[in-house]
Protein backbone atom coordinates (compact mmCIF):
# COMPACT_ATOMS: atom_id res chain seq x y z
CA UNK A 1 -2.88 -19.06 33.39
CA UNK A 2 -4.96 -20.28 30.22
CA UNK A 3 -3.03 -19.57 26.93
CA UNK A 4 -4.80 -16.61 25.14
CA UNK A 5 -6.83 -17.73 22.05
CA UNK A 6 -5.66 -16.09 18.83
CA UNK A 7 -7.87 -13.50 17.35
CA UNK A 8 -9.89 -14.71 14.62
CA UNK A 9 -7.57 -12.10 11.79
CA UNK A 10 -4.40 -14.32 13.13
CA UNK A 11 -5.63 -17.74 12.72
CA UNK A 12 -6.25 -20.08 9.60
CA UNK A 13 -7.57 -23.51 8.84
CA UNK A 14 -3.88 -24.96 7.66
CA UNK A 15 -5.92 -28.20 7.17
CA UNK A 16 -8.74 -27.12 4.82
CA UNK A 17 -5.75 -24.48 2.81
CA UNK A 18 -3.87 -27.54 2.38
CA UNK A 19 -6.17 -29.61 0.55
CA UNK A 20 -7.61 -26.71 -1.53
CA UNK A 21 -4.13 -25.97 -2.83
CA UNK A 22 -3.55 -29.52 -3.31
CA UNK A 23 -6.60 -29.40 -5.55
CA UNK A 24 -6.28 -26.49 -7.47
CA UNK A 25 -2.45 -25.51 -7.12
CA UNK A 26 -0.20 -27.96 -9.92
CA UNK A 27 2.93 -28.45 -8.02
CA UNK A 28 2.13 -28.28 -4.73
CA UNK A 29 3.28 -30.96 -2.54
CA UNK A 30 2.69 -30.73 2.10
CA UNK A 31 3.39 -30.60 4.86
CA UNK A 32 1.94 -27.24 5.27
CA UNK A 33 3.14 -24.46 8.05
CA UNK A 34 2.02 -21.21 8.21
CA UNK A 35 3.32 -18.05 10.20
CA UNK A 36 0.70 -14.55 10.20
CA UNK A 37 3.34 -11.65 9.75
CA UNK A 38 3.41 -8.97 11.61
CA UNK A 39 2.91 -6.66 8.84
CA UNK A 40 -0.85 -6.58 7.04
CA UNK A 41 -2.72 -4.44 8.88
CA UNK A 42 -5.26 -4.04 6.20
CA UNK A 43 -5.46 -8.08 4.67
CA UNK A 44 -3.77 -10.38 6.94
CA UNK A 45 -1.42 -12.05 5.24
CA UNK A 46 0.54 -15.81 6.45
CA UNK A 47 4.11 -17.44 5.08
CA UNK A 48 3.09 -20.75 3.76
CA UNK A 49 5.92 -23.07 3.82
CA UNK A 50 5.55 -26.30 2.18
CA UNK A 51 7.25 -29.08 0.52
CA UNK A 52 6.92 -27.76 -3.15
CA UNK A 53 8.25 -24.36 -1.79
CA UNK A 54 7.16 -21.00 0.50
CA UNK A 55 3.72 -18.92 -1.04
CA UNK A 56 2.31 -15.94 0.47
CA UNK A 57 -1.20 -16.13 1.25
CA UNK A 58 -3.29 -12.78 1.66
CA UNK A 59 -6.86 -12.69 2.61
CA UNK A 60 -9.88 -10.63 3.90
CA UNK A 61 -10.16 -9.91 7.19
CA UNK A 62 -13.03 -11.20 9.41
CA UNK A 63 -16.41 -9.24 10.15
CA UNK A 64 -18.10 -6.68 9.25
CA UNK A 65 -16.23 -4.45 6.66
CA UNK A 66 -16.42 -0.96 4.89
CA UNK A 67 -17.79 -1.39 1.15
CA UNK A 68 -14.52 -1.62 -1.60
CA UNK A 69 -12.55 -2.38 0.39
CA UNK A 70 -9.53 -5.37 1.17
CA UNK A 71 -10.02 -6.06 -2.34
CA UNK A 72 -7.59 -9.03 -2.35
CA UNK A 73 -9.81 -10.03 -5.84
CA UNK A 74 -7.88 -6.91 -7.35
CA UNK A 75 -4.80 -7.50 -5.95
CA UNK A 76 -4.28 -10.82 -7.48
CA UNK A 77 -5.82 -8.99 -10.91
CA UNK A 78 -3.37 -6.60 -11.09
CA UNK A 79 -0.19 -8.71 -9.77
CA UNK A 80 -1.30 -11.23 -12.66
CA UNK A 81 -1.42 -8.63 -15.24
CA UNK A 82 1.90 -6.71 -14.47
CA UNK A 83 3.35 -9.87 -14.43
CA UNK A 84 6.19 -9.86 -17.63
CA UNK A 85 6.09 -5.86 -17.44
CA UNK A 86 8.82 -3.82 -16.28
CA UNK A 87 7.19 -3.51 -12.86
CA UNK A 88 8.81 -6.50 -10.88
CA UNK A 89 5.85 -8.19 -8.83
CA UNK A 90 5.89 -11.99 -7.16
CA UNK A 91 4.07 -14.85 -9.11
CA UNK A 92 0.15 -15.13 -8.28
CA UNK A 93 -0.81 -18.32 -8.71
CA UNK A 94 -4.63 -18.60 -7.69
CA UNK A 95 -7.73 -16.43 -6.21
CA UNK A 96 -10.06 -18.02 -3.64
CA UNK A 97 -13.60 -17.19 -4.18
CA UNK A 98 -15.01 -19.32 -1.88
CA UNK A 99 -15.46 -18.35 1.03
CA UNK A 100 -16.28 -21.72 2.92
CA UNK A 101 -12.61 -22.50 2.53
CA UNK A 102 -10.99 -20.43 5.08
CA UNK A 103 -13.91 -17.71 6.01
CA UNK A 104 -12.91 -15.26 3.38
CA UNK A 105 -11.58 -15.09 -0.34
CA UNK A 106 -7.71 -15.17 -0.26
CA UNK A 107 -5.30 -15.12 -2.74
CA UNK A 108 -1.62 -17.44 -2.67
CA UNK A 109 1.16 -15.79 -4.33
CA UNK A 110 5.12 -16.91 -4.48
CA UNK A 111 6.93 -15.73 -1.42
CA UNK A 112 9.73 -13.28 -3.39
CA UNK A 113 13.13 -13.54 -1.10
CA UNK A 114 15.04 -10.24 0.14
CA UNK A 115 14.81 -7.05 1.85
CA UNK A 116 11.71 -5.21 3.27
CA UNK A 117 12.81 -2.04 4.55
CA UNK A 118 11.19 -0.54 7.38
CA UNK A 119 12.65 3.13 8.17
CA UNK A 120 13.42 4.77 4.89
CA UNK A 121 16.38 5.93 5.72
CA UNK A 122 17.93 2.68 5.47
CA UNK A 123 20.64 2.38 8.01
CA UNK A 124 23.17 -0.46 7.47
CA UNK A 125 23.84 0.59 4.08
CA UNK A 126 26.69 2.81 1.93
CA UNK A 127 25.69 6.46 1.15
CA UNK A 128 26.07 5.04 -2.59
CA UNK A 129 24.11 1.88 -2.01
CA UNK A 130 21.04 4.12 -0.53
CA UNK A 131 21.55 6.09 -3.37
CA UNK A 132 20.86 3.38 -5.97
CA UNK A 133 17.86 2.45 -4.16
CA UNK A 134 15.99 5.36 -4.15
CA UNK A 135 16.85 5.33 -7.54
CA UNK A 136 15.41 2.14 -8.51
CA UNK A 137 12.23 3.04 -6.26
CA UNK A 138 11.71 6.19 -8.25
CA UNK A 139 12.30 3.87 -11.49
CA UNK A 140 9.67 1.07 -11.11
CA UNK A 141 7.44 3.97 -10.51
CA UNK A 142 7.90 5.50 -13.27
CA UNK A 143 7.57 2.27 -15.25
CA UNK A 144 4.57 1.43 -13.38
CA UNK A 145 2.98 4.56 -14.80
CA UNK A 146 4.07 3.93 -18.70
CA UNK A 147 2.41 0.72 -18.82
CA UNK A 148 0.14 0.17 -21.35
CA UNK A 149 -3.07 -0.24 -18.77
CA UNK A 150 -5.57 -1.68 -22.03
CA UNK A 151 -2.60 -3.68 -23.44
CA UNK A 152 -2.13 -5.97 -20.22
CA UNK A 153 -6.04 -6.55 -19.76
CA UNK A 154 -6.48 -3.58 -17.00
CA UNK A 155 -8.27 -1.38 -19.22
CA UNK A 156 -11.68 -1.91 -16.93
CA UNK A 157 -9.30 -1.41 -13.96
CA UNK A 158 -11.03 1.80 -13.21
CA UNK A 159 -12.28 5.05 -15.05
CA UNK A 160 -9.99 7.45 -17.27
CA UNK A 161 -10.51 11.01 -15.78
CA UNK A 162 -12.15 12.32 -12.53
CA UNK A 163 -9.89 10.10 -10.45
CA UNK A 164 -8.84 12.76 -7.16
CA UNK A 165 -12.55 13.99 -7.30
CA UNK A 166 -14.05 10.19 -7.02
CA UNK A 167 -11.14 9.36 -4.36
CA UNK A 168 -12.09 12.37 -2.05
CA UNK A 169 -15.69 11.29 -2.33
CA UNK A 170 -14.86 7.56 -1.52
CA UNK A 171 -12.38 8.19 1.25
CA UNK A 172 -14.81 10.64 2.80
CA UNK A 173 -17.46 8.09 2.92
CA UNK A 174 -15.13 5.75 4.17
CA UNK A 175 -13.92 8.08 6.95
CA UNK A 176 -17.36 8.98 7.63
CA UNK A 177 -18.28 5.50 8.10
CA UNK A 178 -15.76 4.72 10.40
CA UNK A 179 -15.77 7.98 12.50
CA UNK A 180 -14.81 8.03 16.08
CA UNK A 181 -14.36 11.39 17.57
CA UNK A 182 -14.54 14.73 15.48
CA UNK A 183 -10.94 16.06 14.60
CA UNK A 184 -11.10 19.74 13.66
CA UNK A 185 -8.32 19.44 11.69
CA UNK A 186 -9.27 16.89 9.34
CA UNK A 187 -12.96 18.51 8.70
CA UNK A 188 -10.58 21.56 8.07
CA UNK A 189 -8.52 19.18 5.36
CA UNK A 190 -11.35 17.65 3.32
CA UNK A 191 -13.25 21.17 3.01
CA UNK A 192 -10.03 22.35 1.47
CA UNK A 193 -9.64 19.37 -0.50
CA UNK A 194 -13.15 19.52 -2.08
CA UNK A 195 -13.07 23.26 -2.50
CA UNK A 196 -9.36 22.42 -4.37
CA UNK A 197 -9.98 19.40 -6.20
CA UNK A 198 -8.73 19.63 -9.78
CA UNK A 199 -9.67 18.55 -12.86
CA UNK A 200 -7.27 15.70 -13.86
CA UNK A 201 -8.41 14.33 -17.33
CA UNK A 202 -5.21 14.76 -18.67
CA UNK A 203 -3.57 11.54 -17.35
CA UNK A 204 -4.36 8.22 -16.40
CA UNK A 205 -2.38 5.00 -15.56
CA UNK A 206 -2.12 2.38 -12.90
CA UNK A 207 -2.03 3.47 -9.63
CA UNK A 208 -0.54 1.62 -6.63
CA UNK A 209 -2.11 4.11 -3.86
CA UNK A 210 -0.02 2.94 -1.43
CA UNK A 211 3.54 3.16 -2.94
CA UNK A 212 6.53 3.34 -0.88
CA UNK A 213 9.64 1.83 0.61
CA UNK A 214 8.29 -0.74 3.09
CA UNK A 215 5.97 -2.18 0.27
CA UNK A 216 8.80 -3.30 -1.87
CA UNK A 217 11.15 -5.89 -1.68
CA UNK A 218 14.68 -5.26 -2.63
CA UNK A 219 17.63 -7.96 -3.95
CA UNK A 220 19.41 -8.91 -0.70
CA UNK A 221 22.38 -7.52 -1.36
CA UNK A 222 21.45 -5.71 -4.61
CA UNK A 223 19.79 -2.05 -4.38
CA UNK A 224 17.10 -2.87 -7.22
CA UNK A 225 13.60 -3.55 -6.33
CA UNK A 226 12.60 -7.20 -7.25
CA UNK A 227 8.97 -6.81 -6.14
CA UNK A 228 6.03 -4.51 -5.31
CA UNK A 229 3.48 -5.59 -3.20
CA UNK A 230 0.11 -4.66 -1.31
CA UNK A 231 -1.80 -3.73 -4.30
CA UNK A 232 -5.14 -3.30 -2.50
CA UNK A 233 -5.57 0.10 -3.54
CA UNK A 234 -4.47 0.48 -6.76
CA UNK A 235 -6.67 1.58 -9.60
CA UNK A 236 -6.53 3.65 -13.22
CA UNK A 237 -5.94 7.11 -11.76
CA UNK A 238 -3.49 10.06 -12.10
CA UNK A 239 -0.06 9.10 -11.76
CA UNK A 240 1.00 12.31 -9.63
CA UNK A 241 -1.53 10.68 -6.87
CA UNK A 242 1.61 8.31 -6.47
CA UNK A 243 4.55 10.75 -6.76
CA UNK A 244 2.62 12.92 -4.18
CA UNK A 245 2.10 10.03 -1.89
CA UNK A 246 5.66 9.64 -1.05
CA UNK A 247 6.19 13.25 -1.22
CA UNK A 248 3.81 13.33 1.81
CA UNK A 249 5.31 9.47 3.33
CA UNK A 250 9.10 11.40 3.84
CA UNK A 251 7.57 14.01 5.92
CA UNK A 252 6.03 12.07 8.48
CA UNK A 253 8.31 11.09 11.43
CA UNK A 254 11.09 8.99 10.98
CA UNK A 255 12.23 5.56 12.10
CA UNK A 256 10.25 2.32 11.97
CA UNK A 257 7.42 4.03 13.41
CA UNK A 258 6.92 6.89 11.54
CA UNK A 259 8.28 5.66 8.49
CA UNK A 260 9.30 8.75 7.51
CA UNK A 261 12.30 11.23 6.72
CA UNK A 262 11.31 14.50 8.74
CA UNK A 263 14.12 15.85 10.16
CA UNK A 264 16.47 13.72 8.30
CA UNK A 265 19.40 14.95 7.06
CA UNK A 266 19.03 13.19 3.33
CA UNK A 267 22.19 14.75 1.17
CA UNK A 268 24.32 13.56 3.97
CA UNK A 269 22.52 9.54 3.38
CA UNK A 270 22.50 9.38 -0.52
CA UNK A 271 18.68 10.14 -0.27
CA UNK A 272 17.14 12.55 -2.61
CA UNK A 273 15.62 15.74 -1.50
CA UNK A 274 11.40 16.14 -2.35
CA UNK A 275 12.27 18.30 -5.50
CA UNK A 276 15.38 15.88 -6.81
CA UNK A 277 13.06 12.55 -6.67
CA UNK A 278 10.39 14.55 -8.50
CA UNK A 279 12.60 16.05 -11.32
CA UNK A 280 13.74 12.18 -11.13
CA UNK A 281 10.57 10.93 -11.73
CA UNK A 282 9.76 13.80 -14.19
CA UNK A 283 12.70 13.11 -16.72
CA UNK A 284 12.00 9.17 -16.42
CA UNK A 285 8.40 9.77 -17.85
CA UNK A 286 8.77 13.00 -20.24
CA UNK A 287 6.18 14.92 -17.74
CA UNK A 288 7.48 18.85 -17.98
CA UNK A 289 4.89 20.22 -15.05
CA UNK A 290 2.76 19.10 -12.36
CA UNK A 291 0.33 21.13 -11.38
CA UNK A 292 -1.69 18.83 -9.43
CA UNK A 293 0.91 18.18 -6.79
CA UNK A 294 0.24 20.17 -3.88
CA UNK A 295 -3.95 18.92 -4.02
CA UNK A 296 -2.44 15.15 -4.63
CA UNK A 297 0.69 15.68 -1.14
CA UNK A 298 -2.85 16.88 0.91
CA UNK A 299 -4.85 14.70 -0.46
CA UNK A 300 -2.51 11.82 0.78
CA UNK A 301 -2.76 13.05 4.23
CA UNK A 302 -6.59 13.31 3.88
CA UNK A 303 -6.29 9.66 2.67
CA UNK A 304 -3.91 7.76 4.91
CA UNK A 305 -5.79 9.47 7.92
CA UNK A 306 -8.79 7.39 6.49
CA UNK A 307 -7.63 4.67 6.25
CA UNK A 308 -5.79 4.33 9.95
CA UNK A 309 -9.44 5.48 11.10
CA UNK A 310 -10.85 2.20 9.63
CA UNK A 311 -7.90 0.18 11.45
CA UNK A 312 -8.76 2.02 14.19
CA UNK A 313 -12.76 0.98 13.77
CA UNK A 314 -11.78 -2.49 13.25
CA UNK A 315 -9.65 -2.78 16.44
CA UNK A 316 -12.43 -1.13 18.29
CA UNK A 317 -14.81 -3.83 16.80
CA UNK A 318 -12.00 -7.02 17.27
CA UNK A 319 -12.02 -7.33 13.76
CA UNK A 320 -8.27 -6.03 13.44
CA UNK A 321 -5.65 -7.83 12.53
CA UNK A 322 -3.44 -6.86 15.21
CA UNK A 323 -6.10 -4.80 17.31
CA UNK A 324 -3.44 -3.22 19.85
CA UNK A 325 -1.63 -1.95 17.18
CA UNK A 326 -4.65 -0.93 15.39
CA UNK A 327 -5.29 1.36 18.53
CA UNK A 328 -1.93 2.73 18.30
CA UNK A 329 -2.33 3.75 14.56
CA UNK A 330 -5.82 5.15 15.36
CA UNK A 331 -4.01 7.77 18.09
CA UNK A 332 -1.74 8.88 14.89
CA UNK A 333 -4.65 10.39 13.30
CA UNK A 334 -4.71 14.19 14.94
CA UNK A 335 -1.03 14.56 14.00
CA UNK A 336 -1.53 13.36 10.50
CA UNK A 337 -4.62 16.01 9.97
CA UNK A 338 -2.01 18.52 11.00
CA UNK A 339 0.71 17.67 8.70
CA UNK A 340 -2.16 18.14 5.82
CA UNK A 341 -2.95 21.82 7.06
CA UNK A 342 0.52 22.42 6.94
CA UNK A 343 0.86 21.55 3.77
CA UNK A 344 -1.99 23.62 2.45
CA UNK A 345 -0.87 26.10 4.85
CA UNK A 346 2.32 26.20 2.95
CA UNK A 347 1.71 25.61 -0.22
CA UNK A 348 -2.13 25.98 -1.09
């Protein structure tokens, strides 16, 4: 039986990386491996191991893709500017434009050693040691938000005000343009959503957009986050949109798969409840209300449901970067919508 070839997302020229990073990367010194991880749906992204030490390289996908987005150009931005803040993030050390190199503009970054934790309720672990982690995640948050945006060169990062109104309108094109099948309950969520949207002038920082558990890395044997990564959504927005994002992330189903907390008994594991980590996050950053975070928990339903609806358009086209699992994400979807309406349901 032939060997099957890899697809196109899992494959990269080691030969023509080498020499570019030989070129343009002081330091560097072959031989060259590289491994795809198994993790990336969005950018794949490969371990480089090499003589002068292991990088992280993250790059576009191949074929046809939605407008904005796998921004790996921002990525590196933003991991180069938060670099020296109080918001631990690895070392970027150079952004590919050109494309003729490996197909696609990619960025190498260091590789950051320790944990990457998959089901947040982190089994293996003390009830105290879980504690302090959730701590710490709540923490860089919070510093992540109090950085001065202007002061580290982000202040063109994005636009002060308007920021849940312009995401609703992007994510909505971006779900439009990816569309599949018509699920009642997400047209039900985004009517809600733009009948609801409020107005957010009031605050604006860097956002991640994507900020939770599994995209930090933690000491390994510490319970203090030593870096954040997959920045390909973040922005200048309102800093609840983060807060309410993992809000909405611990009631999804739990386990690796889920990647949730539903259902999880979290007093008896050390893990805050929804309200603690908010008043948490509230006392770190002097916030006394939050109006905004019922529109911002929905909203991140509305929004993660777009987003595994262009995985699931790119494994239907092969451009995925693990198109079976793509698929699998795409059947999420319905149940996602659901856990939105619920939300509204219950506190709209």
């Amino acid at each position: 039986m032939a060997a099957r070839t890899p697809h196109a997302a899992a494959r990269i020229d080691l030969e023509a990386v080498g020499a570019y990073l030989t070129r343009n990367l002081p330091g560097f010194e072959g031989p060259l491996t590289a491994e795809k991880t198994a993790t990336g749906q969005s950018n794949p992204t490969f371990i480089l191991k090499a003589g002068s030490g292991d990088y992280v390289l993250r790059r576009k996908p191949p074929g046809q893709l939605l407008k904005s987005a796998h921004a790996v150009d921002r990525e590196f931005r933003v991991i180069t500017a938060l670099n020296g803040t109080d918001v631990p993030v690895p070392k970027a050390h150079l952004l590919c434009e050109d494309e003729s190199v490996v197909g696609a503009m990619f960025y190498v970054m260091d590789r950051v050693p320790g944990r990457i934790i998959f089901d947040p309720a982190v089994p293996g672990v003390s009830v105290e040691h879980r504690a302090a982690m959730y701590d710490d995640m709540n923490r860089v948050l919070a510093a992540l938000h109090m950085v001065d945006y202007e002061a580290v060169g982000l202040g063109d990062f994005g636009r002060p005000g308007g920021y849940f109104a312009r995401q609703l309108s992007r994510w909505t094109k971006q779900y439009r343009a990816s569309e599949t099948e018509t699920i009642p309950d997400m047209e039900a969520l985004i009517r809600w959503l733009e009948a609801e949207t409020p107005d957010d002038d009031d605050r604006t920082s860097i956002v991640h957009g994507d900020y939770r558990i599994d995209n930090l890395i933690y000491h390994p044997t510490e319970p203090r986050v030593v870096a954040v990564l997959d920045w390909e959504l973040s922005t200048l927005g309102h800093p609840i949109a983060d807060l309410a994002y993992q809000r909405m992330q611990g009631r999804l189903p739990p386990g690796e798969v889920g990647r949730g907390l539903a259902g999880v008994d979290r007093k008896a594991l050390g893990i805050p409840s929804e309200d603690e980590y908010v008043e948490m996050y509230m006392k770190r950053t002097g916030i006394t209300a939050i109006p905004e975070l019922t529109f911002a928990t929905a909203f991140g339903f509305f929004r993660i449901c777009a987003i595994l609806q262009g995985v699931k358009k790119r494994g239907i086209d092969g451009n995925a970067s693990n198109p079976e699992a793509a698929m699998r994400m795409g059947d999420k979807i319905p149940g996602m919508a659901r856990l939105g309406i619920e939300c509204v349901e219950r506190e709209g």
